[in-house]
C-alpha atoms as a PDB file:
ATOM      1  CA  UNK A   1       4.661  -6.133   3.075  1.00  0.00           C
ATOM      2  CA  UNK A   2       7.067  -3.734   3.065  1.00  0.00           C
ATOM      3  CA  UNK A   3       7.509  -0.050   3.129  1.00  0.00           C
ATOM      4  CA  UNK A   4      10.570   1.818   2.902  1.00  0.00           C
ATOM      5  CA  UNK A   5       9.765   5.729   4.389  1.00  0.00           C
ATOM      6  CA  UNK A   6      12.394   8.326   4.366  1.00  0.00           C
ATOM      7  CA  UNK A   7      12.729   7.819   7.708  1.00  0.00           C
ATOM      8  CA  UNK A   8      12.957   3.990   8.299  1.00  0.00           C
ATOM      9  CA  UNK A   9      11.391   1.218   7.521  1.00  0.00           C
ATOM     10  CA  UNK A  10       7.953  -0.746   8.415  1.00  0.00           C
ATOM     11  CA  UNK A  11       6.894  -3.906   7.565  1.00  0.00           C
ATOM     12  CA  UNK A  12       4.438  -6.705   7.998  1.00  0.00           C
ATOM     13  CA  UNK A  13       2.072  -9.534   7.088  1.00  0.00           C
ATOM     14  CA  UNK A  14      -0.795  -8.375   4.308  1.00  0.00           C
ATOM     15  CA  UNK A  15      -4.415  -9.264   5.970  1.00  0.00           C
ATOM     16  CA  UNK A  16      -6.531  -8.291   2.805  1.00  0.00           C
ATOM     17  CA  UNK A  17      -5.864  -7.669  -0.851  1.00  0.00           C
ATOM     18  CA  UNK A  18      -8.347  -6.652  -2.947  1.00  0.00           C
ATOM     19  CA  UNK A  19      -7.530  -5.684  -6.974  1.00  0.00           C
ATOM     20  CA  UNK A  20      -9.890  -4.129  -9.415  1.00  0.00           C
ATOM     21  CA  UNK A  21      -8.831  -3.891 -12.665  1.00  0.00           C
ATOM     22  CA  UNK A  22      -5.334  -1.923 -12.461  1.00  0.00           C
ATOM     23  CA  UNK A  23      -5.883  -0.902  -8.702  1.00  0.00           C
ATOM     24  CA  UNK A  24      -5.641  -2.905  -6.037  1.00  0.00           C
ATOM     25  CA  UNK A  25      -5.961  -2.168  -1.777  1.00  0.00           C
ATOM     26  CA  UNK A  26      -3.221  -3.823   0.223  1.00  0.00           C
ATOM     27  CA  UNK A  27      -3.884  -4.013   4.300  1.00  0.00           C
ATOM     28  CA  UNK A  28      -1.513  -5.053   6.895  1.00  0.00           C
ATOM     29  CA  UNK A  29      -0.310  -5.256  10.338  1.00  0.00           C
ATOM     30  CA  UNK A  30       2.874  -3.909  10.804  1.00  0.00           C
ATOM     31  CA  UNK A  31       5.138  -6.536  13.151  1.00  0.00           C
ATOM     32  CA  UNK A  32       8.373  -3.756  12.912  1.00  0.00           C
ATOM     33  CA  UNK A  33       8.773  -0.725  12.539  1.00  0.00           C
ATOM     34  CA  UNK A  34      12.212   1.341  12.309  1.00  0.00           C
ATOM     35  CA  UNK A  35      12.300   3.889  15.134  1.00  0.00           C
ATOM     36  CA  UNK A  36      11.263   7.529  13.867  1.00  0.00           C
ATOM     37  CA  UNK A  37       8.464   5.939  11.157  1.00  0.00           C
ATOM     38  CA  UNK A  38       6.362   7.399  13.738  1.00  0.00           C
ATOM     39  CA  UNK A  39       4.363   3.381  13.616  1.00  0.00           C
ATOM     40  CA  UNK A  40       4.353   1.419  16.089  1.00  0.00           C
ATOM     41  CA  UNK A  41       3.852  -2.852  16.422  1.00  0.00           C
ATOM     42  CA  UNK A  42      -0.097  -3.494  16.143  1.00  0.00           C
ATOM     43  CA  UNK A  43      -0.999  -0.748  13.567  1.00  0.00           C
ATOM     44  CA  UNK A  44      -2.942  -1.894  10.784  1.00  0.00           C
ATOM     45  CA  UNK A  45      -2.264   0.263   7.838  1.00  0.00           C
ATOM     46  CA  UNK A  46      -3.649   0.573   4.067  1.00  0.00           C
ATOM     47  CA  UNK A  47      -1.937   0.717   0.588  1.00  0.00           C
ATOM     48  CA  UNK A  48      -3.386   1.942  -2.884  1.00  0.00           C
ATOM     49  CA  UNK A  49      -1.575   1.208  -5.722  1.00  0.00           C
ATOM     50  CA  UNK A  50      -1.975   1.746  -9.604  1.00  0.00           C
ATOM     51  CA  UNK A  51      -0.636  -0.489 -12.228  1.00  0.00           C
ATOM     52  CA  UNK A  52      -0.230   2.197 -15.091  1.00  0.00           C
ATOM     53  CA  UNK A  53       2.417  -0.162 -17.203  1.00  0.00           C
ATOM     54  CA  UNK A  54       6.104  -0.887 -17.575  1.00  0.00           C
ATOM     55  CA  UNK A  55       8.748   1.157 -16.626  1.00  0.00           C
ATOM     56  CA  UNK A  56       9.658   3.867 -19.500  1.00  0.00           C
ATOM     57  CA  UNK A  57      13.563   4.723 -19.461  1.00  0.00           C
ATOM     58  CA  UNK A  58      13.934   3.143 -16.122  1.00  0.00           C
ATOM     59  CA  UNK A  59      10.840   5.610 -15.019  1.00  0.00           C
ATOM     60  CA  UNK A  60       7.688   3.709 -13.765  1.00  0.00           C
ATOM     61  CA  UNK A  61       4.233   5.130 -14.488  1.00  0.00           C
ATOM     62  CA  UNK A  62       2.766   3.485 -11.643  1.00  0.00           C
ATOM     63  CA  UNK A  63       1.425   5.109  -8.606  1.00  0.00           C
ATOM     64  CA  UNK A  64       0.470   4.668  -4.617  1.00  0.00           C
ATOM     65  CA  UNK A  65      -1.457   6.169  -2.181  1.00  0.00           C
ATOM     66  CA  UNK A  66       0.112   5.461   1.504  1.00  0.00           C
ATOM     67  CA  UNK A  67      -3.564   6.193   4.095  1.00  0.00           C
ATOM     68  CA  UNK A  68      -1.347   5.439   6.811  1.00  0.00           C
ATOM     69  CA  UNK A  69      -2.568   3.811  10.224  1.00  0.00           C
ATOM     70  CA  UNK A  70      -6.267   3.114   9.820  1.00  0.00           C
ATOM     71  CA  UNK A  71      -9.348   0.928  12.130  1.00  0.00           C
ATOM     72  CA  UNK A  72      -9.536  -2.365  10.851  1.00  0.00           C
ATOM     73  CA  UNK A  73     -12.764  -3.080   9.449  1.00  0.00           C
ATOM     74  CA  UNK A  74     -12.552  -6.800   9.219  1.00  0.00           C
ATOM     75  CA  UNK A  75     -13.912  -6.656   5.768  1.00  0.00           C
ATOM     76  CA  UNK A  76     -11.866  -7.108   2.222  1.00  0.00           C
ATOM     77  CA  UNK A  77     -14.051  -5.397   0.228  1.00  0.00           C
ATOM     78  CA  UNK A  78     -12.762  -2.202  -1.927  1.00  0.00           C
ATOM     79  CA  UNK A  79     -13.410  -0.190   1.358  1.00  0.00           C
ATOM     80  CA  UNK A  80     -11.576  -3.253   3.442  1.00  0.00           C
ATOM     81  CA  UNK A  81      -9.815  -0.204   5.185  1.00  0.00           C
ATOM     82  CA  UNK A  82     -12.021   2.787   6.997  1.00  0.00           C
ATOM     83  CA  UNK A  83      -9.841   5.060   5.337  1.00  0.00           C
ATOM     84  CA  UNK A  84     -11.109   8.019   3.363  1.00  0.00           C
ATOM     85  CA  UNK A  85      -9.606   7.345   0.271  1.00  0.00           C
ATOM     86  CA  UNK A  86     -10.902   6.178  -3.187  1.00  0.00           C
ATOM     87  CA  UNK A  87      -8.734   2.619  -4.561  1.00  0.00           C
ATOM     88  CA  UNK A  88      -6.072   3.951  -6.855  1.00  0.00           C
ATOM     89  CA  UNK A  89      -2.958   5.698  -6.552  1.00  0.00           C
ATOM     90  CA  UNK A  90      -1.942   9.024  -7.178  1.00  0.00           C
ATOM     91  CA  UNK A  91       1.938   9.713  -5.773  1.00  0.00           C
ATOM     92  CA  UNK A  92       4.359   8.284  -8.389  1.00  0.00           C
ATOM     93  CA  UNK A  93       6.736   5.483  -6.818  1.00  0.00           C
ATOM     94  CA  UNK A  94      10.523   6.030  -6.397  1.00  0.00           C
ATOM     95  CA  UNK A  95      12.150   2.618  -8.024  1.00  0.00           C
ATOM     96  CA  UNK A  96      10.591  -0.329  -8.783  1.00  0.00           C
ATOM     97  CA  UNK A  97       7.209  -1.383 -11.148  1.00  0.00           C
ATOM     98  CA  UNK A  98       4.161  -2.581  -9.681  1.00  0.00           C
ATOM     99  CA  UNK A  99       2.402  -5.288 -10.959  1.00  0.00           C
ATOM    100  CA  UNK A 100      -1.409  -5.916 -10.521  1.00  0.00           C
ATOM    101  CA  UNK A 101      -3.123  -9.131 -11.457  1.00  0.00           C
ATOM    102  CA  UNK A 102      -6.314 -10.226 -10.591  1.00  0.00           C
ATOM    103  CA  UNK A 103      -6.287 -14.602 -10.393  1.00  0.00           C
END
């Protein structure tokens, strides 16, 4: 995993992945983190993300929710994360198109 903040840049193995429908939860341990991200090596973070569709224009529909540093649960289950969030995004993403599939 992968995230590009506007200050830097943290990234990581994913631990849990769990997709329902168009949604899916994405948590990880970040192994580096750019200084100023305000992470740190250890931190186990959690990732909504919403597959609305392809890109329109060059403009992609799709959305994320970034809860930040979280406890890790141990559990993958649509709550794999204690974070108080519901699975979805709702922050549009800056480039790119996200693409959910379930196996």
């Amino acid at each position: 995993m992968v995230e590009e903040l506007a200050t830097g840049t943290i990234s990581g193995p994913v631990t849990c992945l769990t997709v329902n429908g168009m949604n899916a939860r994405i948590k990880w341990t970040v192994n580096h983190a750019d200084s100023g991200t305000g992470s740190s090596t250890g931190e186990v973070r959690q990732l909504d993300v919403t597959d609305v569709g392809e890109p329109v224009m060059g403009v992609s529909p799709d959305t994320y929710n970034d809860s930040g540093a979280c406890n890790d649960s141990g559990s993958c289950m649509m709550n794999c994360c204690d974070c108080s969030m519901t699975p979805g995004g709702s922050k549009a993403i800056m480039h790119g198109n996200i693409v959910v599939k379930s196996s």
